[in-house]
N, C-alpha and C. Protein backbone atom coordinates (compact mmCIF):
# COMPACT_ATOMS: atom_id res chain seq x y z
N UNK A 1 32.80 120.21 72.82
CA UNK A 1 32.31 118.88 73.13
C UNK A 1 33.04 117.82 72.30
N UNK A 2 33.49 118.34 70.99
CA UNK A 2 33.75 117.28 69.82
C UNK A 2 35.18 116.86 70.65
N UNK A 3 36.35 117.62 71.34
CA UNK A 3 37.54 117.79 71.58
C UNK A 3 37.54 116.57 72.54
N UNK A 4 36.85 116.75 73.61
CA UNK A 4 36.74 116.36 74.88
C UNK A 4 36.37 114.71 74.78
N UNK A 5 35.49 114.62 73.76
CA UNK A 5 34.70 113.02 72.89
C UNK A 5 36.64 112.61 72.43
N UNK A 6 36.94 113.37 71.55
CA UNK A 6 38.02 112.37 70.63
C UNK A 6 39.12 112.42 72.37
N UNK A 7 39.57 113.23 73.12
CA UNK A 7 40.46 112.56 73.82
C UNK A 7 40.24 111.83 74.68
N UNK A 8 38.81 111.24 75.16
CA UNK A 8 37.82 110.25 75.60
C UNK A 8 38.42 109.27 75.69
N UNK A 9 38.43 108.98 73.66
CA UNK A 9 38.39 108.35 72.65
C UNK A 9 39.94 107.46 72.76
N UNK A 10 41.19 108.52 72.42
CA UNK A 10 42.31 108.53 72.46
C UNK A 10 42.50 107.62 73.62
N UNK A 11 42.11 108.19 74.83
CA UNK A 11 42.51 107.93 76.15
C UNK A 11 42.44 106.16 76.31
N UNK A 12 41.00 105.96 75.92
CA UNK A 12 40.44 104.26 76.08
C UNK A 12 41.45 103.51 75.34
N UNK A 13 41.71 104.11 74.10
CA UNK A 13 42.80 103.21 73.11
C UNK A 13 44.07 102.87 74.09
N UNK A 14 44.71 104.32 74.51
CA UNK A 14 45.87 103.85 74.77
C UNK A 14 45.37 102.90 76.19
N UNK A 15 44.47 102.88 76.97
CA UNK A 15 44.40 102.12 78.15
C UNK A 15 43.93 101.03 77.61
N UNK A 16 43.72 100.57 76.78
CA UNK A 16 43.79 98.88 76.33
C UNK A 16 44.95 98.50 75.67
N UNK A 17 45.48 99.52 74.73
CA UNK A 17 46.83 99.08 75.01
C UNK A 17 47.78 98.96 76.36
N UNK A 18 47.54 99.47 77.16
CA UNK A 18 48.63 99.07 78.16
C UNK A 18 47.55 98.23 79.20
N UNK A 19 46.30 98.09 78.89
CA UNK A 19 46.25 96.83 79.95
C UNK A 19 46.56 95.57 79.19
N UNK A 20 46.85 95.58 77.86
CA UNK A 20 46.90 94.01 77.26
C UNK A 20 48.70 94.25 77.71
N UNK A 21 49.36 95.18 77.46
CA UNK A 21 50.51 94.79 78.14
C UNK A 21 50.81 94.61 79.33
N UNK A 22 49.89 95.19 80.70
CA UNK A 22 50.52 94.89 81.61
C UNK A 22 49.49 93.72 82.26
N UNK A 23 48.66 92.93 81.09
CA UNK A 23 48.64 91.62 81.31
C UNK A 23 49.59 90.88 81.85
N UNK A 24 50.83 90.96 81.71
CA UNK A 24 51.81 90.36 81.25
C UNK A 24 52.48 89.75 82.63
N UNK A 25 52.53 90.89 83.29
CA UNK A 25 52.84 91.65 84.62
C UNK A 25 52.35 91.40 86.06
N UNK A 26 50.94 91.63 85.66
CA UNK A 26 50.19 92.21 86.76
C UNK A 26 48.26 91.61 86.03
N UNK A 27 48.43 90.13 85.76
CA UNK A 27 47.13 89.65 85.24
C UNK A 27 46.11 89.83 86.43
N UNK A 28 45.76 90.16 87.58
CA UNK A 28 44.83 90.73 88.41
C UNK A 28 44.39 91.79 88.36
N UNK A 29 45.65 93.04 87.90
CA UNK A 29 44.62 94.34 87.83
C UNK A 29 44.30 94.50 86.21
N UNK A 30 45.11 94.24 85.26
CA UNK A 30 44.78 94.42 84.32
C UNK A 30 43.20 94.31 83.93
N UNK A 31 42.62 93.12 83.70
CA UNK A 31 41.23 93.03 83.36
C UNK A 31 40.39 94.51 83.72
N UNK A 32 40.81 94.77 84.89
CA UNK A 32 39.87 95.87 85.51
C UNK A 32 39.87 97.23 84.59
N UNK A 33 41.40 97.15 84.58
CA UNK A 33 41.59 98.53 83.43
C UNK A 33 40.73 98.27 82.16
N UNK A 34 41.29 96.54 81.73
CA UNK A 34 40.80 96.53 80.36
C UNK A 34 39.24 96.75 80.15
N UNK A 35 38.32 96.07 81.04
CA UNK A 35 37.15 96.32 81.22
C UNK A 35 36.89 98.19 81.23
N UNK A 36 37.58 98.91 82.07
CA UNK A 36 36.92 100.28 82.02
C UNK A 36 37.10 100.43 80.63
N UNK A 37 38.28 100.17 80.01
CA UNK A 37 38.42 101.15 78.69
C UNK A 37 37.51 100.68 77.89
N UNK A 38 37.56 99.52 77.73
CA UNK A 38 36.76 99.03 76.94
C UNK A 38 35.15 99.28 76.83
N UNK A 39 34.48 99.47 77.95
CA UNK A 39 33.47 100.26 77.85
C UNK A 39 33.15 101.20 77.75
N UNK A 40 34.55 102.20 77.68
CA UNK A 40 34.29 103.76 77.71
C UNK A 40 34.53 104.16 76.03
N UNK A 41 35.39 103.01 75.34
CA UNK A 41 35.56 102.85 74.07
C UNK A 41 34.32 102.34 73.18
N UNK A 42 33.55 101.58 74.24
CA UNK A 42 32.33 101.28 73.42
C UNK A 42 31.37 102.26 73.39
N UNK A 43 30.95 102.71 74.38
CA UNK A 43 30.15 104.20 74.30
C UNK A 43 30.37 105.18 73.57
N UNK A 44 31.89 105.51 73.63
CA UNK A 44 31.95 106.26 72.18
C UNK A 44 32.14 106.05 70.89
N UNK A 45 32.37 104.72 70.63
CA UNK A 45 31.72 104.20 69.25
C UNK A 45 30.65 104.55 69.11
N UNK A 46 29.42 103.93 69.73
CA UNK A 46 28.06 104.05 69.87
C UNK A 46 27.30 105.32 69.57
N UNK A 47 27.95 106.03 70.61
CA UNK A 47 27.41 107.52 70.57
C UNK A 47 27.97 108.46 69.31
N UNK A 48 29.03 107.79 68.37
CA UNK A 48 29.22 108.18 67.29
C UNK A 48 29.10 108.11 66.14
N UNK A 49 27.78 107.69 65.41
CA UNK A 49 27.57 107.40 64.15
C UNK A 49 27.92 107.46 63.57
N UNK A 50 27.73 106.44 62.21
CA UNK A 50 28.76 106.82 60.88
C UNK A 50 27.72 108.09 60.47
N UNK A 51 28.09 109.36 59.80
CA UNK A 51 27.86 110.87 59.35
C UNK A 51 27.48 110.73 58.23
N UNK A 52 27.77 109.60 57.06
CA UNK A 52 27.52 110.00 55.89
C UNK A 52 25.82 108.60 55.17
N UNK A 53 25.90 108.88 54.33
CA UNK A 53 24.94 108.11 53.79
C UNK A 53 25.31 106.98 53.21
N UNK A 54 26.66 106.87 52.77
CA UNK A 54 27.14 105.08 52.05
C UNK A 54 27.04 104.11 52.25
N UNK A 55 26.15 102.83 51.89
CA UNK A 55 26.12 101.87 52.49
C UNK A 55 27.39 101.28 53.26
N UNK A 56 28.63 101.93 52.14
CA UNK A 56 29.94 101.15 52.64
C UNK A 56 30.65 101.49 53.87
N UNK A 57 30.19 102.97 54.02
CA UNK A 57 30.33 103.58 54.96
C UNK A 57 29.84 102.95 56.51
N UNK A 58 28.41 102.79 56.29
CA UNK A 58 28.20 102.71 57.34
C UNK A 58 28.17 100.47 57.52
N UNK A 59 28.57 99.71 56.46
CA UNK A 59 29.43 99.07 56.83
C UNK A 59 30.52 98.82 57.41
N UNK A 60 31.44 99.31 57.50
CA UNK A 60 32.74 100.00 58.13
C UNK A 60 31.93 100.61 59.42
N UNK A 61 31.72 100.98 59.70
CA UNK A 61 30.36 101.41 60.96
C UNK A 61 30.79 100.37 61.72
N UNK A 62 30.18 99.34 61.03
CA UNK A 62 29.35 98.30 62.01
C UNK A 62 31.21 97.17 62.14
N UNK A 63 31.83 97.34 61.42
CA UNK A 63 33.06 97.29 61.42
C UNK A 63 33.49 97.23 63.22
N UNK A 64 33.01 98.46 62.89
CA UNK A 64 33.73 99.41 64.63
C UNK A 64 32.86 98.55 65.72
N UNK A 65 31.48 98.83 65.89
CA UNK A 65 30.60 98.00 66.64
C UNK A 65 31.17 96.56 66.61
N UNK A 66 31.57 95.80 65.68
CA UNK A 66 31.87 94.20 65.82
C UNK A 66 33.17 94.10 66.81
N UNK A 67 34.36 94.96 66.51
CA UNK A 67 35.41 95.52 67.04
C UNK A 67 34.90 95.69 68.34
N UNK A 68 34.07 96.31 69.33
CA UNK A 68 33.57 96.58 70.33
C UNK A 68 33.24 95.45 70.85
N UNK A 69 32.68 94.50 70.65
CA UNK A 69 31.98 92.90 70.76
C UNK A 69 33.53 92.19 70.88
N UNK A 70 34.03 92.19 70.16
CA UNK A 70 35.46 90.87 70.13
C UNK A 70 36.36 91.46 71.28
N UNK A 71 36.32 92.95 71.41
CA UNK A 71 36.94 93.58 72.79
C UNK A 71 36.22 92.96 74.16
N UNK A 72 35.07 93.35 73.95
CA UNK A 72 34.55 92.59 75.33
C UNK A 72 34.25 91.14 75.70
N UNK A 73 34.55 90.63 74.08
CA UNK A 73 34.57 89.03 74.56
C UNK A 73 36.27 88.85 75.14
N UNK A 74 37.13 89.57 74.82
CA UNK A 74 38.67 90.01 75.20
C UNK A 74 38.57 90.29 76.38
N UNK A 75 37.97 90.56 76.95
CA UNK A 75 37.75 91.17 78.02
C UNK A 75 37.24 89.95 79.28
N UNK A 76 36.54 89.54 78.75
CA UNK A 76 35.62 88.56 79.43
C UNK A 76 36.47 86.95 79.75
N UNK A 77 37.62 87.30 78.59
CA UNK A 77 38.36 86.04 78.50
C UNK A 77 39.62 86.21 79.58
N UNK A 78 40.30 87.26 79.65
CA UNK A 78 40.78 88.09 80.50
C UNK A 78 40.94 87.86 81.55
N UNK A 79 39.20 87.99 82.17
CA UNK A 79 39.13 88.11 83.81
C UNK A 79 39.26 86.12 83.77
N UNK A 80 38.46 85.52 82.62
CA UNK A 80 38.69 83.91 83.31
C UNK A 80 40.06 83.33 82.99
N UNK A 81 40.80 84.24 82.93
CA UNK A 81 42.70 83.96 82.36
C UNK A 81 42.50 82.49 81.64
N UNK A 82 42.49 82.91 80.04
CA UNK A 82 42.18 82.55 78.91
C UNK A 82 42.89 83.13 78.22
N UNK A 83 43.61 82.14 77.56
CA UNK A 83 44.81 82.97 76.39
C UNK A 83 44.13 83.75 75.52
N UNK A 84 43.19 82.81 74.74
CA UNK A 84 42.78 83.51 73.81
C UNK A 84 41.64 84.50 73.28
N UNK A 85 42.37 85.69 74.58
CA UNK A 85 41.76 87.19 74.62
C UNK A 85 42.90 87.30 73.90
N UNK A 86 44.20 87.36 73.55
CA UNK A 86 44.82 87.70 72.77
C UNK A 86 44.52 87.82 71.52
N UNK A 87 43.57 86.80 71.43
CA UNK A 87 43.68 86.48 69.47
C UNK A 87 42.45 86.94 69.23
N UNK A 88 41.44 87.78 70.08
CA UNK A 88 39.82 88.37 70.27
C UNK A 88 40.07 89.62 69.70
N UNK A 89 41.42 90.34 70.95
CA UNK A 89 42.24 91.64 70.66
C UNK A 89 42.54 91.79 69.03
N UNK A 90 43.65 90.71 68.61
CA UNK A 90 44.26 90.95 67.20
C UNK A 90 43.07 90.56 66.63
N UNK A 91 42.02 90.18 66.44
CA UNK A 91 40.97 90.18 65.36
C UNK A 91 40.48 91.43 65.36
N UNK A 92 40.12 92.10 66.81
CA UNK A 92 39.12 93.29 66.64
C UNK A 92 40.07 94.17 66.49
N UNK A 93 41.12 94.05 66.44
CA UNK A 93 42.42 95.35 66.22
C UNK A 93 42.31 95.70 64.59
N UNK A 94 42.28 94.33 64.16
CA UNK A 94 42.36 94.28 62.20
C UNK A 94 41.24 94.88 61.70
N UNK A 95 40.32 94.17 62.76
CA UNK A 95 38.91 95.25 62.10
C UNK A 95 39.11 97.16 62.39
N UNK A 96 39.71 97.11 63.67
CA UNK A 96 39.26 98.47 63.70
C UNK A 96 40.26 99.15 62.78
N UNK A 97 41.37 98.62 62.52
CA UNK A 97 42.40 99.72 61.94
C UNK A 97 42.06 99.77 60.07
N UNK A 98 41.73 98.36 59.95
CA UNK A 98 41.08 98.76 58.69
C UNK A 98 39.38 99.56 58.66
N UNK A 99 38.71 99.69 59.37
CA UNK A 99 38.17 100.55 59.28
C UNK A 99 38.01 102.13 59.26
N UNK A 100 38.88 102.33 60.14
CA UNK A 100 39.71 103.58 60.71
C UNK A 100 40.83 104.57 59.57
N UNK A 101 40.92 103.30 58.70
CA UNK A 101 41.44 103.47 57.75
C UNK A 101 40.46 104.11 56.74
N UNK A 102 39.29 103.11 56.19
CA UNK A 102 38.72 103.80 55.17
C UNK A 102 37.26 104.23 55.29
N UNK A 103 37.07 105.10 56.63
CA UNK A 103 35.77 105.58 56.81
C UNK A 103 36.64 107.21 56.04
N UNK A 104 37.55 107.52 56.70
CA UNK A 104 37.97 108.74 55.98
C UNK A 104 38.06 108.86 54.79
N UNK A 105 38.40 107.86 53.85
CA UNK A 105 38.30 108.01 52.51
C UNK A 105 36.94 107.60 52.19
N UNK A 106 36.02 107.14 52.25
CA UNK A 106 34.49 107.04 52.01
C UNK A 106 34.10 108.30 52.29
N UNK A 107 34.07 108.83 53.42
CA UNK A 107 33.86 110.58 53.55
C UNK A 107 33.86 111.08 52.59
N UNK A 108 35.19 111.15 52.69
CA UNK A 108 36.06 112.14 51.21
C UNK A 108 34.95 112.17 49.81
N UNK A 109 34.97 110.50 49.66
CA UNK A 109 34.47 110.80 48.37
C UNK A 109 32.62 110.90 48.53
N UNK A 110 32.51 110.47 49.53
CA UNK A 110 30.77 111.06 49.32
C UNK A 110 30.55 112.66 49.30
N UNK A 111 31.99 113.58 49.95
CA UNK A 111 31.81 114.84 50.01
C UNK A 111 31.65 114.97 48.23
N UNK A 112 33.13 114.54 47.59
CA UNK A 112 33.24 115.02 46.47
C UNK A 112 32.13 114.82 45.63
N UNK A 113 31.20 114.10 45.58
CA UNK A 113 29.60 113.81 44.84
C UNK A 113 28.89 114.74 45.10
């Protein structure tokens, strides 16, 4: 089940990456893509809790959830061809990658305690 969740997971990423690129292109179908992934990316945020007990942890959590919100306001900006779903994207991108970044090391060290 865990396998099948992360290439879910994988899958939504790379399809918002290539619908913000083939924005570019093809601004009619894109939204549509961006919209699926984006909700299939939010569900499995959702359905994936932060695991450990750290407050900081599950700050970084909610990290991901805010990231989910600035996507679908990205999203929403999108379909009313609005530039600035671009700058919705690079905000919730910064959040997620710095999160993504240090939920694994918060792990780590709540294991090591």
């Amino acid at each position: 089940m865990r396998s099948i969740k992360d290439l879910f997971y994988r899958l939504s990423g790379i399809l918002i990456l290539l619908s913000a690129l083939l924005y570019l292109f093809a601004p009619v179908i894109a939204p549509w893509i961006m919209a699926f992934s984006v909700a299939l990316f939010t569900v499995l945020t959702i359905t994936t809790p932060y695991p450990g007990k750290s407050i900081r942890g599950k700050r970084l959590y909610n990290f991901q959830i805010l990231t989910c919100l600035l996507m679908i306001v990205a999203t929403y900006l999108m379909f009313q061809h609005r530039n600035e779903w671009a700058l919705a994207m690079i905000v919730g991108a910064l959040f997620l990658l710095y999160s993504s970044i240090m939920i694994p090391k918060v792990l780590e060290e709540e294991r090591r305690r």
